[in-house]
N, C-alpha and C. Protein backbone atom coordinates (compact mmCIF):
# COMPACT_ATOMS: atom_id res chain seq x y z
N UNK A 1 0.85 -1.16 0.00
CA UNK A 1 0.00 0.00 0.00
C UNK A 1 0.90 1.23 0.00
N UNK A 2 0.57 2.21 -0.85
CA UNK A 2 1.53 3.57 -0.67
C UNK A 2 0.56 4.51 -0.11
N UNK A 3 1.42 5.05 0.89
CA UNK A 3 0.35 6.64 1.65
C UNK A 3 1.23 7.57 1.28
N UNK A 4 0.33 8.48 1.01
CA UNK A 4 1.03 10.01 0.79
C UNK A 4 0.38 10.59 1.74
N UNK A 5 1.35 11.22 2.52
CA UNK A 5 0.89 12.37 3.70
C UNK A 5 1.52 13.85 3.55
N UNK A 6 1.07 15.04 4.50
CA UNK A 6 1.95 15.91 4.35
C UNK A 6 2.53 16.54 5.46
N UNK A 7 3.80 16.30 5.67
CA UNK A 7 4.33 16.27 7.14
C UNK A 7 5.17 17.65 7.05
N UNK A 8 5.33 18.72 7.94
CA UNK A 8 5.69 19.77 8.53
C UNK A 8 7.05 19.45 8.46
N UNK A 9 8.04 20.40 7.95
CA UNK A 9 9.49 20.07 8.04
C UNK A 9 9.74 21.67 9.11
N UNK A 10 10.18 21.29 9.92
CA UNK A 10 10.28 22.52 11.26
C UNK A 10 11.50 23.08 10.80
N UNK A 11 12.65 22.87 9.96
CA UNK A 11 13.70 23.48 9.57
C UNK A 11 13.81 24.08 8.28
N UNK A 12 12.76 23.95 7.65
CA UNK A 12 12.70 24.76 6.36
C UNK A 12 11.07 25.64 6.65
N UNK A 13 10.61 25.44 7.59
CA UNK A 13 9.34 25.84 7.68
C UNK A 13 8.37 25.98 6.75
N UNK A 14 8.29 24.81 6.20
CA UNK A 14 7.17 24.48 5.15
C UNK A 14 6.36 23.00 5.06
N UNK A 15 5.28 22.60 4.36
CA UNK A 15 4.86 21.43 4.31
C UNK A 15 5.42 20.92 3.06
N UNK A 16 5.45 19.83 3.04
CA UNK A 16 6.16 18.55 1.90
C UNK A 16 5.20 17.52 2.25
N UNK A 17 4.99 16.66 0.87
CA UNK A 17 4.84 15.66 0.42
C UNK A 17 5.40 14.35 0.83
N UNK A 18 4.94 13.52 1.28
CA UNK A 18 5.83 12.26 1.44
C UNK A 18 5.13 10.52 1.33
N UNK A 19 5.59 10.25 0.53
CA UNK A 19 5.02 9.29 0.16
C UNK A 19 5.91 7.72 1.13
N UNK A 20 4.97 6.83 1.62
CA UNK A 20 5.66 5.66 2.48
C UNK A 20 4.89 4.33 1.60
N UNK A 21 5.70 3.37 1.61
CA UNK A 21 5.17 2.05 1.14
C UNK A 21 5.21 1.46 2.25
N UNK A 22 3.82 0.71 2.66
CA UNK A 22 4.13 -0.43 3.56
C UNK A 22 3.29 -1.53 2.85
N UNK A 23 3.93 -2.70 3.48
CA UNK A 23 3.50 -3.90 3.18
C UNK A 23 2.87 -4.72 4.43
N UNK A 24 1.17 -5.19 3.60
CA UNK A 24 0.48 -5.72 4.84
C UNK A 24 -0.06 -7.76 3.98
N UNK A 25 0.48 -8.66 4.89
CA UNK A 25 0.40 -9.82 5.05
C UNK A 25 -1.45 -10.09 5.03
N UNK A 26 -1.92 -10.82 4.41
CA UNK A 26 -2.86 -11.48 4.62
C UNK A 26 -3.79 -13.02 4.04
N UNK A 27 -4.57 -13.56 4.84
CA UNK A 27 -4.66 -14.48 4.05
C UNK A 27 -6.00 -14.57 3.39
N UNK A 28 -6.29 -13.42 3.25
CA UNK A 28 -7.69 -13.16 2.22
C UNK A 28 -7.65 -14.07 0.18
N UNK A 29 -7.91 -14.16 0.07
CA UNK A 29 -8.25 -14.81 -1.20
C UNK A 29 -7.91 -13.13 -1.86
N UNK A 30 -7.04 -12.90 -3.55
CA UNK A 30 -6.94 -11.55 -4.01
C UNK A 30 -8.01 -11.43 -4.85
N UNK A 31 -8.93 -12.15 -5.05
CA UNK A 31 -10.24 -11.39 -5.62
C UNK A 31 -11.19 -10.64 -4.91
N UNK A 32 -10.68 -10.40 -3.44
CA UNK A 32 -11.39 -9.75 -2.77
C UNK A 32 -11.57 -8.55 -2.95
N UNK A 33 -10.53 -7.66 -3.74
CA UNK A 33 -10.46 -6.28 -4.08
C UNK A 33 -9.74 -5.70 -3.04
N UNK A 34 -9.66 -4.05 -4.16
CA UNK A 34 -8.38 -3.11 -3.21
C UNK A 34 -9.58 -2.53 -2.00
N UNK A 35 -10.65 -2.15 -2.26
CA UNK A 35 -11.71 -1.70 -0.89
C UNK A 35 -11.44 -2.54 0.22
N UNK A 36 -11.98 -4.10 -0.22
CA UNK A 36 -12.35 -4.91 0.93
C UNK A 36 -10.77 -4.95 1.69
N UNK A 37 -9.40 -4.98 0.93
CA UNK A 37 -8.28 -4.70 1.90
C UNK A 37 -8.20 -3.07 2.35
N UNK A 38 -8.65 -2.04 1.87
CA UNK A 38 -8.24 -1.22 2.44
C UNK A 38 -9.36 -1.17 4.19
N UNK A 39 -10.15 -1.62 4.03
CA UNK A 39 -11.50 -1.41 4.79
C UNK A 39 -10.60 -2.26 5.69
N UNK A 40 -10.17 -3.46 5.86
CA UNK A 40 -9.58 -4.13 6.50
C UNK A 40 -7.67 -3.88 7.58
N UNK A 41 -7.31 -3.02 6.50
CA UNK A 41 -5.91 -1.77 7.24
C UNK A 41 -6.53 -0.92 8.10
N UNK A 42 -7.90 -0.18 7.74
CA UNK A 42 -8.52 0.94 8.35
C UNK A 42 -8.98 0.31 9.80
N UNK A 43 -9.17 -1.06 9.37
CA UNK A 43 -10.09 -1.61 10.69
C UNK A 43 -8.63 -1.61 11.78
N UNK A 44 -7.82 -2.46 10.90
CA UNK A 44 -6.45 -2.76 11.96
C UNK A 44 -6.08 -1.67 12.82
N UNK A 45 -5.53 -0.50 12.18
CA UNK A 45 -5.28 0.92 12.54
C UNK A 45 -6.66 1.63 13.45
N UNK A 46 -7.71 0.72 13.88
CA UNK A 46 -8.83 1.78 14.44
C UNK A 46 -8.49 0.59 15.97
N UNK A 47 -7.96 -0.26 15.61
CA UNK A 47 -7.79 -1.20 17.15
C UNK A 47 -6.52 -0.34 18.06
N UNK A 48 -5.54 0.64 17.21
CA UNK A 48 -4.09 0.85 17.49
C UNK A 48 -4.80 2.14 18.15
N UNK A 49 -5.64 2.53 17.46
CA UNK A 49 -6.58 4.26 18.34
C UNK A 49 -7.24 4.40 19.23
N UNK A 50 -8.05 2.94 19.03
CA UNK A 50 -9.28 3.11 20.14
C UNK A 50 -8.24 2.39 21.46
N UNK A 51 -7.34 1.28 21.55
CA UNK A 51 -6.62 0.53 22.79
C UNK A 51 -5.65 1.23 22.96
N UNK A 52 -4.61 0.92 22.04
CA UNK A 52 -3.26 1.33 22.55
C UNK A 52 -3.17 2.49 22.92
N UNK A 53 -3.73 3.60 22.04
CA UNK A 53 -3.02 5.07 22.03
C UNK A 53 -4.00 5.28 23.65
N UNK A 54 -5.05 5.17 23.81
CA UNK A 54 -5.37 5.54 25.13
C UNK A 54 -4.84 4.86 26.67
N UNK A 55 -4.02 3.38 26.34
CA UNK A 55 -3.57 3.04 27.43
C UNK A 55 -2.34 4.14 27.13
N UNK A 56 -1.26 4.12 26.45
CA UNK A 56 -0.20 5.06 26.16
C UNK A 56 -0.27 6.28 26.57
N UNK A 57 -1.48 6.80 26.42
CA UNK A 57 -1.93 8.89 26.96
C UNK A 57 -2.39 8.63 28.08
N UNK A 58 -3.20 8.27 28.49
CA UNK A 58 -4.02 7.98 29.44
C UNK A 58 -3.52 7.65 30.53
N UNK A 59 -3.25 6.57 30.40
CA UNK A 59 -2.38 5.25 31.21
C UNK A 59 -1.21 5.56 31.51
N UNK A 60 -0.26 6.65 30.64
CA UNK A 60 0.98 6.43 30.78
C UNK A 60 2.01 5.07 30.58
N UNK A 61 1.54 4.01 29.74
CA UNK A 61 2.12 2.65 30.19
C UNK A 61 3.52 2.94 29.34
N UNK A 62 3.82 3.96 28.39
CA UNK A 62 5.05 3.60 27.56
C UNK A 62 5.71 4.55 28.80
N UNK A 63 5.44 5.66 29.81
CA UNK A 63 6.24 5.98 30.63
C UNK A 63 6.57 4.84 31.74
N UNK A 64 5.90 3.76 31.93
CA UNK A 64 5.60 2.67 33.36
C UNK A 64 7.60 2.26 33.31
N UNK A 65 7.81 2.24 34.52
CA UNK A 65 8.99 1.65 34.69
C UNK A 65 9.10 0.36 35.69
N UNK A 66 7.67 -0.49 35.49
CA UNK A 66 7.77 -1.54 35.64
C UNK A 66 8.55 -2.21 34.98
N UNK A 67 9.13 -3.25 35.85
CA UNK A 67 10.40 -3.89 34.75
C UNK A 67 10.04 -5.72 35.32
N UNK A 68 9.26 -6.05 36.37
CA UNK A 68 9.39 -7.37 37.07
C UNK A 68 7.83 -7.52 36.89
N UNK A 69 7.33 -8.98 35.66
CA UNK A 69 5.97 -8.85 35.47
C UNK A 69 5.06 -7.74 34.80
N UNK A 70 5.61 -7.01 34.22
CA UNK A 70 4.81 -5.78 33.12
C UNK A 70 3.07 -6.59 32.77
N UNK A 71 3.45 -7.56 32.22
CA UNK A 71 2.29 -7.76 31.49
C UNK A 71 1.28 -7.89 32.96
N UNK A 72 1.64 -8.52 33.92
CA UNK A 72 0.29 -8.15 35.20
C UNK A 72 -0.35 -7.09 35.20
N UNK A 73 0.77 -6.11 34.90
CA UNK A 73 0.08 -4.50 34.89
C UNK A 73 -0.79 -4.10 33.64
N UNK A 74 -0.19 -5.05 32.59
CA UNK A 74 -0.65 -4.14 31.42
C UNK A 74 -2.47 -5.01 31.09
N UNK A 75 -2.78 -5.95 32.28
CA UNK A 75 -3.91 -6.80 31.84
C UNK A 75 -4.92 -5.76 32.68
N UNK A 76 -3.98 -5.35 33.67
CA UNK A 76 -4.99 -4.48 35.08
C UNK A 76 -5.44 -3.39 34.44
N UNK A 77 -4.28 -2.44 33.21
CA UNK A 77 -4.91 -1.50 32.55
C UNK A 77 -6.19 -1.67 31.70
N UNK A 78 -5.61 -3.08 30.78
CA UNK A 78 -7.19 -3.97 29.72
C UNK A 78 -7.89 -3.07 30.61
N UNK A 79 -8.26 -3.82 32.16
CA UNK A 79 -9.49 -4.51 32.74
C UNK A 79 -9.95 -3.55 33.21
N UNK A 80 -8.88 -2.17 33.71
CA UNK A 80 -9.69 -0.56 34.16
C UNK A 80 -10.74 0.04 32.87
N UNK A 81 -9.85 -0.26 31.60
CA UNK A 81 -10.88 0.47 29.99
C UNK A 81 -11.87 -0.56 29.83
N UNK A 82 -12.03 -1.58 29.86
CA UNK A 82 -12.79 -2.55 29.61
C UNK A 82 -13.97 -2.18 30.89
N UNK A 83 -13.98 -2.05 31.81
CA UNK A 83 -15.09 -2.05 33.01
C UNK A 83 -15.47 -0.42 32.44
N UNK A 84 -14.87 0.95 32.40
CA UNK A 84 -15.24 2.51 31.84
C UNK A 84 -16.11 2.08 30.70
N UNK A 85 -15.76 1.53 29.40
CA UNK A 85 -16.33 1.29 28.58
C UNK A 85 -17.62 0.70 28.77
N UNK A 86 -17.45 -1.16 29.33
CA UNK A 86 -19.20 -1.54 29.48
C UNK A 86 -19.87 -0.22 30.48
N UNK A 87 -19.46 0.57 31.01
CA UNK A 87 -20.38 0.99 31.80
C UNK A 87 -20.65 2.60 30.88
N UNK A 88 -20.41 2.67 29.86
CA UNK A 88 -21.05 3.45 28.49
C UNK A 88 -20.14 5.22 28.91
N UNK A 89 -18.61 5.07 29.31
CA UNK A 89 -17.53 6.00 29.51
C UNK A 89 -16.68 5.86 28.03
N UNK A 90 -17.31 7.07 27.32
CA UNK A 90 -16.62 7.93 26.03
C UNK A 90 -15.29 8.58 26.32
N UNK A 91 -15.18 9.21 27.38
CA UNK A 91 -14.09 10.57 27.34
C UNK A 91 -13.02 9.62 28.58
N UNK A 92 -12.30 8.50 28.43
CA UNK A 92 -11.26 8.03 29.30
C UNK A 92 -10.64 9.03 30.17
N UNK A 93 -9.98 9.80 29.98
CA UNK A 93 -9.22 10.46 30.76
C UNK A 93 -9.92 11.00 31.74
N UNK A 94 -11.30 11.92 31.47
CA UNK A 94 -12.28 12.14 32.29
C UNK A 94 -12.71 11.61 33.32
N UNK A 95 -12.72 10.28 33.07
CA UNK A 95 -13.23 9.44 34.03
C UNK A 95 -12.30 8.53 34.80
N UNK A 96 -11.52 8.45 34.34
CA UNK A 96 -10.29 8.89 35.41
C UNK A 96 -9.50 9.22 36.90
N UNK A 97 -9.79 10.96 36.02
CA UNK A 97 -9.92 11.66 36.91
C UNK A 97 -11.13 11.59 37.89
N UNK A 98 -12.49 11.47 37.46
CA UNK A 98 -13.09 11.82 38.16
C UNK A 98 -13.24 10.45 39.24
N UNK A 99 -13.18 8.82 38.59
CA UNK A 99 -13.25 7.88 39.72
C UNK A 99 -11.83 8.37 40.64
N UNK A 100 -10.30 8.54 40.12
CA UNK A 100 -9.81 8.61 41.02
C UNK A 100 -10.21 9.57 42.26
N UNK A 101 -11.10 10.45 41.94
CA UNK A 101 -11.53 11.61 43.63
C UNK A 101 -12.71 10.60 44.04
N UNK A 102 -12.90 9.56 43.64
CA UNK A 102 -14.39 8.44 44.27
C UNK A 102 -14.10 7.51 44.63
N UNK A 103 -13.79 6.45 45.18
CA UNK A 103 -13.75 4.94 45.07
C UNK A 103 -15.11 4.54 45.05
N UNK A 104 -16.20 4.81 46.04
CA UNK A 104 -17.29 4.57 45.35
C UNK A 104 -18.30 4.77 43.92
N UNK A 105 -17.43 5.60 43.63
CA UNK A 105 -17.88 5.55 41.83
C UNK A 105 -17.49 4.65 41.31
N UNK A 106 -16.67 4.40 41.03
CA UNK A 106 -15.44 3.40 40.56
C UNK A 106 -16.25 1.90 40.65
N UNK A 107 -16.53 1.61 42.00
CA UNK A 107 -17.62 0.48 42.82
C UNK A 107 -18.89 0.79 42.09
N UNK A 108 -19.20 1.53 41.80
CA UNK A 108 -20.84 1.42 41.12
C UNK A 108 -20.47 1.55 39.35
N UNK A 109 -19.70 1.28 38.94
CA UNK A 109 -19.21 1.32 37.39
C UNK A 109 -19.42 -0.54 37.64
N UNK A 110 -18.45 -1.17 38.43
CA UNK A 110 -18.59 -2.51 38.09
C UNK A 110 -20.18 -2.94 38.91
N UNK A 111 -20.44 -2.33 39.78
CA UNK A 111 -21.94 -2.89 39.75
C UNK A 111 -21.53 -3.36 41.62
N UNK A 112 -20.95 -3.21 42.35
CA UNK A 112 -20.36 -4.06 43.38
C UNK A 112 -21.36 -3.03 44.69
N UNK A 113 -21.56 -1.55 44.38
CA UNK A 113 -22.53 -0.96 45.25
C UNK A 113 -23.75 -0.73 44.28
């Protein structure tokens, strides 16, 4: 797939053109067409926006200097977005903030008060 984007060069102070090739693996049958793969990159790239980038901002996990067992931590993060979410929480960071000033909020998100 080739993307053309237009990325800010801060030392000439202007925008440019830049074109990237990447290559994506799949085991779709190729009569499926260029849509049904692009629809399928778009989907991949909407899992990297909606999970990662908010444990990463949010979460802080690419700052975490856990170093003994990471992944314990990184299931506890899953399981904090996963409980905000079923309980119908759009704005993560928001809510957040606002369970961290509650513990009983927090307790009535999973249903426990």
């Amino acid at each position: 797939m080739r993307r053309t984007r237009d990325v800010f060069l801060t030392s000439i102070g202007e925008w440019r053109k830049t074109v990237k090739l990447a290559y994506y693996g799949s085991d779709c049958a190729p009569t499926i067409g260029a849509e049904r793969y692009a629809q399928a990159i778009r989907g991949h790239w909407s899992i990297e926006n909606r999970q990662h980038y908010v444990r990463d901002v949010s979460l802080g996990e690419d700052r975490s200097r856990i170093r003994h067992n990471p992944g314990i931590f990184a299931r506890m993060r899953s399981f904090a977005l996963n409980i905000l979410r079923s309980s119908g929480v759009t704005n993560i960071a928001e809510a957040l903030y606002d369970n961290a000033l509650s513990f009983d909020r927090i307790l009535s998100c999973v249903g426990v008060i």
